[in-house]
N, C-alpha and C. Protein backbone atom coordinates (compact mmCIF):
# COMPACT_ATOMS: atom_id res chain seq x y z
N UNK A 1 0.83 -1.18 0.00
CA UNK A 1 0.00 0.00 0.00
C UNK A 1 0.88 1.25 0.00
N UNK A 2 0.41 2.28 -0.38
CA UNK A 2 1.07 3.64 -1.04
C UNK A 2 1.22 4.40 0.72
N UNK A 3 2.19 4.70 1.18
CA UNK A 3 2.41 5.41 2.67
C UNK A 3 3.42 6.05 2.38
N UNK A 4 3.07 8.01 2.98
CA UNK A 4 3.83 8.57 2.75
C UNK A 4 3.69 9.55 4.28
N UNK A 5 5.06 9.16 5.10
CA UNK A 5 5.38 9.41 6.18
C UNK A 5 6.21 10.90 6.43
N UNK A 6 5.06 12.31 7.08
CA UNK A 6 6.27 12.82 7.59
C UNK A 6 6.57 13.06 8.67
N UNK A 7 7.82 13.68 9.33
CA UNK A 7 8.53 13.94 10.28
C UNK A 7 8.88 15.46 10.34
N UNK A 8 10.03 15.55 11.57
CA UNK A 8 10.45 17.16 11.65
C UNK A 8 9.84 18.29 11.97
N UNK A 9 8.51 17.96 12.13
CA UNK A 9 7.63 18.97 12.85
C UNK A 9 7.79 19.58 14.14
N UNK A 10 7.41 20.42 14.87
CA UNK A 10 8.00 20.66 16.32
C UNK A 10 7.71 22.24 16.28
N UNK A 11 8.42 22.66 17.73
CA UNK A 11 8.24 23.92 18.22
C UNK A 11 9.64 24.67 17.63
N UNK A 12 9.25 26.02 17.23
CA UNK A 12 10.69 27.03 17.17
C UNK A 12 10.38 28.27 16.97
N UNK A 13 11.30 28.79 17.30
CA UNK A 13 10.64 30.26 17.38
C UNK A 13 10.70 30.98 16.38
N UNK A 14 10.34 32.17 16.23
CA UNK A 14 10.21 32.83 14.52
C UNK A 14 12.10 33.54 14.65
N UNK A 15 12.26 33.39 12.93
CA UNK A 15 13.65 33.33 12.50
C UNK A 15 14.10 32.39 12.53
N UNK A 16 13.83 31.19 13.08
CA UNK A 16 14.29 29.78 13.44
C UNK A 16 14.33 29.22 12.00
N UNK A 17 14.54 27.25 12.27
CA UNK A 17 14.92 26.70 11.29
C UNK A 17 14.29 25.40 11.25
N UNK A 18 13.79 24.39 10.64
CA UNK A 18 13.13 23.28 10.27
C UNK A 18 13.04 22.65 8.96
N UNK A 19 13.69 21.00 8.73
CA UNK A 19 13.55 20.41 7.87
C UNK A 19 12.67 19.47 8.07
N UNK A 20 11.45 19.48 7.47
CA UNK A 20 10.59 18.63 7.08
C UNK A 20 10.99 17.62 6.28
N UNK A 21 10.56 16.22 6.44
CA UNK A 21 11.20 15.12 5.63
C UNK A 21 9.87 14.23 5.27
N UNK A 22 9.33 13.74 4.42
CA UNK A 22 8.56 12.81 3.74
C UNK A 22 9.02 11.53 3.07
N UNK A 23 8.82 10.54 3.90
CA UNK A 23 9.18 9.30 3.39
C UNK A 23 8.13 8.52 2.89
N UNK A 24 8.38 8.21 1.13
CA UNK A 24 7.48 7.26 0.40
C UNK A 24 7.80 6.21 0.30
N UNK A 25 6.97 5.20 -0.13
CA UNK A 25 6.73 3.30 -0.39
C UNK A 25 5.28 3.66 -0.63
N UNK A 26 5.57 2.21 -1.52
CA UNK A 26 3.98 2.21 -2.31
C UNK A 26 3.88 2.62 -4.22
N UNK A 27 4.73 3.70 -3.94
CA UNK A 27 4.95 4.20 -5.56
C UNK A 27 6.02 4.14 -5.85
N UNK A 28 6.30 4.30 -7.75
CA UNK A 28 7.42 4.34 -8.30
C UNK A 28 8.05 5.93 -7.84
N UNK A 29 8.62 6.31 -7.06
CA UNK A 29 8.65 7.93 -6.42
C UNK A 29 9.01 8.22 -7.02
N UNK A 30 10.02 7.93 -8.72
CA UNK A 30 11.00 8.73 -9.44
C UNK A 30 10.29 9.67 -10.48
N UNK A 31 8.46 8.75 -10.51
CA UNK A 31 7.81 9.41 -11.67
C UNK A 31 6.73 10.15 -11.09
N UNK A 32 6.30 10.47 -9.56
CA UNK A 32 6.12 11.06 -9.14
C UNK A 32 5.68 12.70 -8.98
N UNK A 33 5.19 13.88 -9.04
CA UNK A 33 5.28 14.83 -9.11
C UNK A 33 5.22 15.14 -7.10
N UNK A 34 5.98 15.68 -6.33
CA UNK A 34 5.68 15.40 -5.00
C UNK A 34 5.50 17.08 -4.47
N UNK A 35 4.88 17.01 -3.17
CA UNK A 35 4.53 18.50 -2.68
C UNK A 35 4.09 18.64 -1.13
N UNK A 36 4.46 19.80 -0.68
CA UNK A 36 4.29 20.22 0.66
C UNK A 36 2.37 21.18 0.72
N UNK A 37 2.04 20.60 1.48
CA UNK A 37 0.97 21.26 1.86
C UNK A 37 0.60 21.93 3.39
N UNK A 38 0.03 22.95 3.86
CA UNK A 38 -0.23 23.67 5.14
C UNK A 38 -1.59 23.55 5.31
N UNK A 39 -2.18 23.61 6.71
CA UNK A 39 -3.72 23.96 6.92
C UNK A 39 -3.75 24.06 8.33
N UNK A 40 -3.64 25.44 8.36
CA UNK A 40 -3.58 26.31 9.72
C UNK A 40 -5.38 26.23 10.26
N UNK A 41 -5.23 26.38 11.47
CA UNK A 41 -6.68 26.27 12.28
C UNK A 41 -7.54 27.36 11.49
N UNK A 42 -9.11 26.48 11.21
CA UNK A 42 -9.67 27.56 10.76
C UNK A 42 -9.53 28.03 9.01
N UNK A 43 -8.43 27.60 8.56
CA UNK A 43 -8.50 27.65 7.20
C UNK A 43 -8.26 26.52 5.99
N UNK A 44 -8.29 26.82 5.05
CA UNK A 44 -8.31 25.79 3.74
C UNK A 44 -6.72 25.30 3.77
N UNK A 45 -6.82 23.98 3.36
CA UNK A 45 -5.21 23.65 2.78
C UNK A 45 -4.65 24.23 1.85
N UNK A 46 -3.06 24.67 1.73
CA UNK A 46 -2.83 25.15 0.70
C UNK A 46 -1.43 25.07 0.31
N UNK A 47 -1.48 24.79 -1.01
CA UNK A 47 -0.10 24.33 -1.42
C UNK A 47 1.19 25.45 -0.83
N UNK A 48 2.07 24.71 -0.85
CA UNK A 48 3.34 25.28 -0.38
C UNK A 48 5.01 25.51 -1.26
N UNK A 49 4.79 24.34 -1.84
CA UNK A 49 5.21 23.66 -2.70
C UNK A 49 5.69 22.49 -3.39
N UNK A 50 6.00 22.64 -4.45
CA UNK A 50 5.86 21.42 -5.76
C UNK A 50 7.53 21.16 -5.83
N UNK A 51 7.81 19.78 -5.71
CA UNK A 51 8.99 19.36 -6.81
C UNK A 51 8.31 18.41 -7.96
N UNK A 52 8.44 18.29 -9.25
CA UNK A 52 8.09 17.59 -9.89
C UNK A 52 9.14 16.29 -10.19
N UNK A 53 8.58 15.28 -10.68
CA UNK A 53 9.60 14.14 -11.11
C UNK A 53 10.86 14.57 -11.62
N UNK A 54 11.06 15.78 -12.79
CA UNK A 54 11.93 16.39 -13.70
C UNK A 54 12.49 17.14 -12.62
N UNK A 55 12.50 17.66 -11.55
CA UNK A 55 12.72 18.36 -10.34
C UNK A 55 12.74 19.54 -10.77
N UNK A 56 11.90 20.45 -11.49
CA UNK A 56 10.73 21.59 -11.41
C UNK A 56 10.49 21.98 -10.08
N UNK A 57 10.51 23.21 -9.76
CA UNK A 57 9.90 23.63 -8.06
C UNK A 57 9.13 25.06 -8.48
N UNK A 58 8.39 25.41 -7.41
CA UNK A 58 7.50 25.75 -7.37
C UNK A 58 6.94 26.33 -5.83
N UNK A 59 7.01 27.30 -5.84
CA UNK A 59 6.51 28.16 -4.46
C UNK A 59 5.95 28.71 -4.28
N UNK A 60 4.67 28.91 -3.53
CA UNK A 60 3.88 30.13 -2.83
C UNK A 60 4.86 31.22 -2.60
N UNK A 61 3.86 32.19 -2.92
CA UNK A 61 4.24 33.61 -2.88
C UNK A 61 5.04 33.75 -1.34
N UNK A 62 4.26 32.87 -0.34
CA UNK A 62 4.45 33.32 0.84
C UNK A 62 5.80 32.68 1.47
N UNK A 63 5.95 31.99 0.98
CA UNK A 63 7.11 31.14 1.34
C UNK A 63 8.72 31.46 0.57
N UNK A 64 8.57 31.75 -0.96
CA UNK A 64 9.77 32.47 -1.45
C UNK A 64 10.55 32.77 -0.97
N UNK A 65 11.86 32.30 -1.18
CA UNK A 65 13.08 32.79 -0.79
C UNK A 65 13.28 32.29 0.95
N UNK A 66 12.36 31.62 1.44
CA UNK A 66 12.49 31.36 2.92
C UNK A 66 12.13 29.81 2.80
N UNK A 67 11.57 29.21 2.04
CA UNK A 67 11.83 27.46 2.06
C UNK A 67 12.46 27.22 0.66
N UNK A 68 12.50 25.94 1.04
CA UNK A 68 13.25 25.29 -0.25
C UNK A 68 12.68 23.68 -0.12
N UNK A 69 12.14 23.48 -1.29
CA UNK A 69 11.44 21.88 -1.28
C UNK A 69 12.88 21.12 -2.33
N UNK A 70 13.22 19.90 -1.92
CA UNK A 70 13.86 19.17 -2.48
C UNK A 70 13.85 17.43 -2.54
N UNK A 71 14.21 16.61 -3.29
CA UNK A 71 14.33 15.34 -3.13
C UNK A 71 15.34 14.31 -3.23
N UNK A 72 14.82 13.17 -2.96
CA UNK A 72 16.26 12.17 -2.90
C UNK A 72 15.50 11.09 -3.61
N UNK A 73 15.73 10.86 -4.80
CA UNK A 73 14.74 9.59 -5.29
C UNK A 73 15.44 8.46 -5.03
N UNK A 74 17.02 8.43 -4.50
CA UNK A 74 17.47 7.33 -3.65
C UNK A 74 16.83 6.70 -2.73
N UNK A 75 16.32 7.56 -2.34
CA UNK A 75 16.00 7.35 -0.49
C UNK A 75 14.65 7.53 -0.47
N UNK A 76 13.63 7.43 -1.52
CA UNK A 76 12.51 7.83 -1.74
C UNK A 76 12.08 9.09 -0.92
N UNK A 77 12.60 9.98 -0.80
CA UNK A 77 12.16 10.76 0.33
C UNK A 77 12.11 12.20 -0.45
N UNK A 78 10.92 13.17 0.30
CA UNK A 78 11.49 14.67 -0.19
C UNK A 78 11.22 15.58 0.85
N UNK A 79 12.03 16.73 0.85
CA UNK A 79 12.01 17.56 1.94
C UNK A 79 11.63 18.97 1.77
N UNK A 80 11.55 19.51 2.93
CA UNK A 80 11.05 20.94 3.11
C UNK A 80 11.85 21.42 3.73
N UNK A 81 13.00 22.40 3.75
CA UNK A 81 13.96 23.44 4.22
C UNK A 81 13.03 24.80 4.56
N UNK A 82 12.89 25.01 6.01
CA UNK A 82 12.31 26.02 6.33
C UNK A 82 12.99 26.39 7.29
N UNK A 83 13.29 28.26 6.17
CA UNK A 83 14.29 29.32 7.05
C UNK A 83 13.54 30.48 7.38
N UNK A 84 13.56 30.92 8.35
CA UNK A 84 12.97 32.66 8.99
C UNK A 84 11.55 32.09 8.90
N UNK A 85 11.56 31.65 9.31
CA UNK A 85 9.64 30.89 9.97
C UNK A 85 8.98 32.50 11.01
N UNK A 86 8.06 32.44 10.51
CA UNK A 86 7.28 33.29 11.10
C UNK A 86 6.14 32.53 11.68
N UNK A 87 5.26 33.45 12.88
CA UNK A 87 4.04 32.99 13.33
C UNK A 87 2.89 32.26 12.26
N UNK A 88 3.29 32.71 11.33
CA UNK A 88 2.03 32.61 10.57
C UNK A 88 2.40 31.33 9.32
N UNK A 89 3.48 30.67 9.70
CA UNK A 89 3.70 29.59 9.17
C UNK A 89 3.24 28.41 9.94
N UNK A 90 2.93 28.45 11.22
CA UNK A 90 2.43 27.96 11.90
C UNK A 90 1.12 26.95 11.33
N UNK A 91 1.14 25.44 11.23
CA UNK A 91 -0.36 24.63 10.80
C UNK A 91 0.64 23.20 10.57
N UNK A 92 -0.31 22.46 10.18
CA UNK A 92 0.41 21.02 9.93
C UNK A 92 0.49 20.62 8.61
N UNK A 93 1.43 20.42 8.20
CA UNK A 93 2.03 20.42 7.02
C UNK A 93 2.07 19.00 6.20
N UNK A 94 1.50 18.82 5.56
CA UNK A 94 1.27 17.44 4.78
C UNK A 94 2.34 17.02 3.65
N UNK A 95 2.33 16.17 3.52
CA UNK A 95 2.86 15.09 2.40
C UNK A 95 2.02 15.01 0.95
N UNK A 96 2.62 15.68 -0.06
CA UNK A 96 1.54 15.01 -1.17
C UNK A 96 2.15 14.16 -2.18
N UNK A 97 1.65 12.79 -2.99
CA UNK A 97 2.10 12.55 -4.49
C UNK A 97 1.18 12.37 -5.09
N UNK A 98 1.77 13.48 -6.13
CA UNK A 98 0.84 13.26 -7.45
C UNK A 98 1.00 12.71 -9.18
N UNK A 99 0.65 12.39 -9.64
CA UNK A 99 0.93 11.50 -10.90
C UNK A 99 -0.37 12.10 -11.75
N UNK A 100 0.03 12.45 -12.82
CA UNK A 100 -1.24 12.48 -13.90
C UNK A 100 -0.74 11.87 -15.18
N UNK A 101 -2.10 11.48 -16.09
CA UNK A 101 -1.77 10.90 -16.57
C UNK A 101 -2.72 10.92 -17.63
N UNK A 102 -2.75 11.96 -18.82
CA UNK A 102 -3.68 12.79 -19.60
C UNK A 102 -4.79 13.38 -18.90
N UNK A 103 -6.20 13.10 -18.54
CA UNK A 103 -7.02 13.51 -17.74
C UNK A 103 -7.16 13.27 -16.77
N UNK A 104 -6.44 11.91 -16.38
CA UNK A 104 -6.35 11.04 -14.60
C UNK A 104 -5.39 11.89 -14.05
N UNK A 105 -5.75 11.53 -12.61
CA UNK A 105 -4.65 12.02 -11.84
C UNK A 105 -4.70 11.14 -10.40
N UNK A 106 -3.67 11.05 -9.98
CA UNK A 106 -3.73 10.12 -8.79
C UNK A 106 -2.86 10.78 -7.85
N UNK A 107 -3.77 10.91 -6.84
CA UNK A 107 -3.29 11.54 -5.60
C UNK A 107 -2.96 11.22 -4.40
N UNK A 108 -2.11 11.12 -2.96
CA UNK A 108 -1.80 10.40 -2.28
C UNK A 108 -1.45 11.40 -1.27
N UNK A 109 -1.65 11.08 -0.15
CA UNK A 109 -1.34 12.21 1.46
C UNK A 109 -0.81 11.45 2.52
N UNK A 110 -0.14 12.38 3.05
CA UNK A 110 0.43 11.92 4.49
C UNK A 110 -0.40 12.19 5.67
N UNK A 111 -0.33 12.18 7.04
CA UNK A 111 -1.15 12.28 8.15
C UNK A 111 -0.62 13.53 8.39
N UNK A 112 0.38 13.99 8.01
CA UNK A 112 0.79 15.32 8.72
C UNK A 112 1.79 15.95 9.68
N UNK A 113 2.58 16.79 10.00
CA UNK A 113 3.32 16.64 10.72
C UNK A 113 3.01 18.15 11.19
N UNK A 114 2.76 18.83 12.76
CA UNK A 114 2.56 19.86 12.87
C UNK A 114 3.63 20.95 13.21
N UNK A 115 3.83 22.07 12.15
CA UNK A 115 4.75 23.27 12.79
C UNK A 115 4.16 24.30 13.23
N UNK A 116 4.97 24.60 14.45
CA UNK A 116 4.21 25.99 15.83
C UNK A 116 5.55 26.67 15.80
N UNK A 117 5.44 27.94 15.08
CA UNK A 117 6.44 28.83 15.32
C UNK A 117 5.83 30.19 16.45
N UNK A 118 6.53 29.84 17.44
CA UNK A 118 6.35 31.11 18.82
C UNK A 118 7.22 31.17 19.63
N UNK A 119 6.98 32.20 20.24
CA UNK A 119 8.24 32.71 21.22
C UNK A 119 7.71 32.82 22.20
């Protein structure tokens, strides 16, 4: 079955530092398109960002220049580099893979891992 595990979540204070890590099984991860997702109390999920199979990235406005999504198709795994965290990065941060495949698309989530940036 398709399980995609993350970690690295925790407490830190704003300016601080956090690598998020997502570990896959289940899929071929190399053909993959993979992604970070947020959903702070009270609001909608929302992408964060994209690495694609071709390793393409892709960032929210809000995040620019302060994370960095990357992968290891060794190690099936991909990560989230998060620098100068503010309060408002604060929510639990998901795991996504996605695959399309002309009009299909197949989608896959993690349980989540929660980040609390405060002082």
């Amino acid at each position: 079955q398709v399980q995609l595990v993350e970690s690295g979540g925790g407490l830190v204070q704003p300016g601080g530092s956090l690598r998020l890590s997502c570990a896959a099984s289940g899929i071929i991860f190399m053909i993959n398109d993979m992604g970070w997702y947020r959903q702070a109390p009270g609001k909608e999920r929302e992408l964060v960002a994209v690495i694609t199979a071709g390793g393409t990235t892709k960032y929210d406005d809000s995040v620019k220049g302060r994370f960095t999504i990357s992968r290891d198709n060794e190690k099936n795994t991909v990560y989230l580099q998060m620098n100068s965290l503010k309060p408002e990065d604060t929510a639990v941060y998901y795991c996504n893979s996605e695959r399309t495949l002309g009009i299909n698309t197949i989608k896959y989530w993690g349980k989540g891992t929660l980040v609390t940036v405060s002082s």
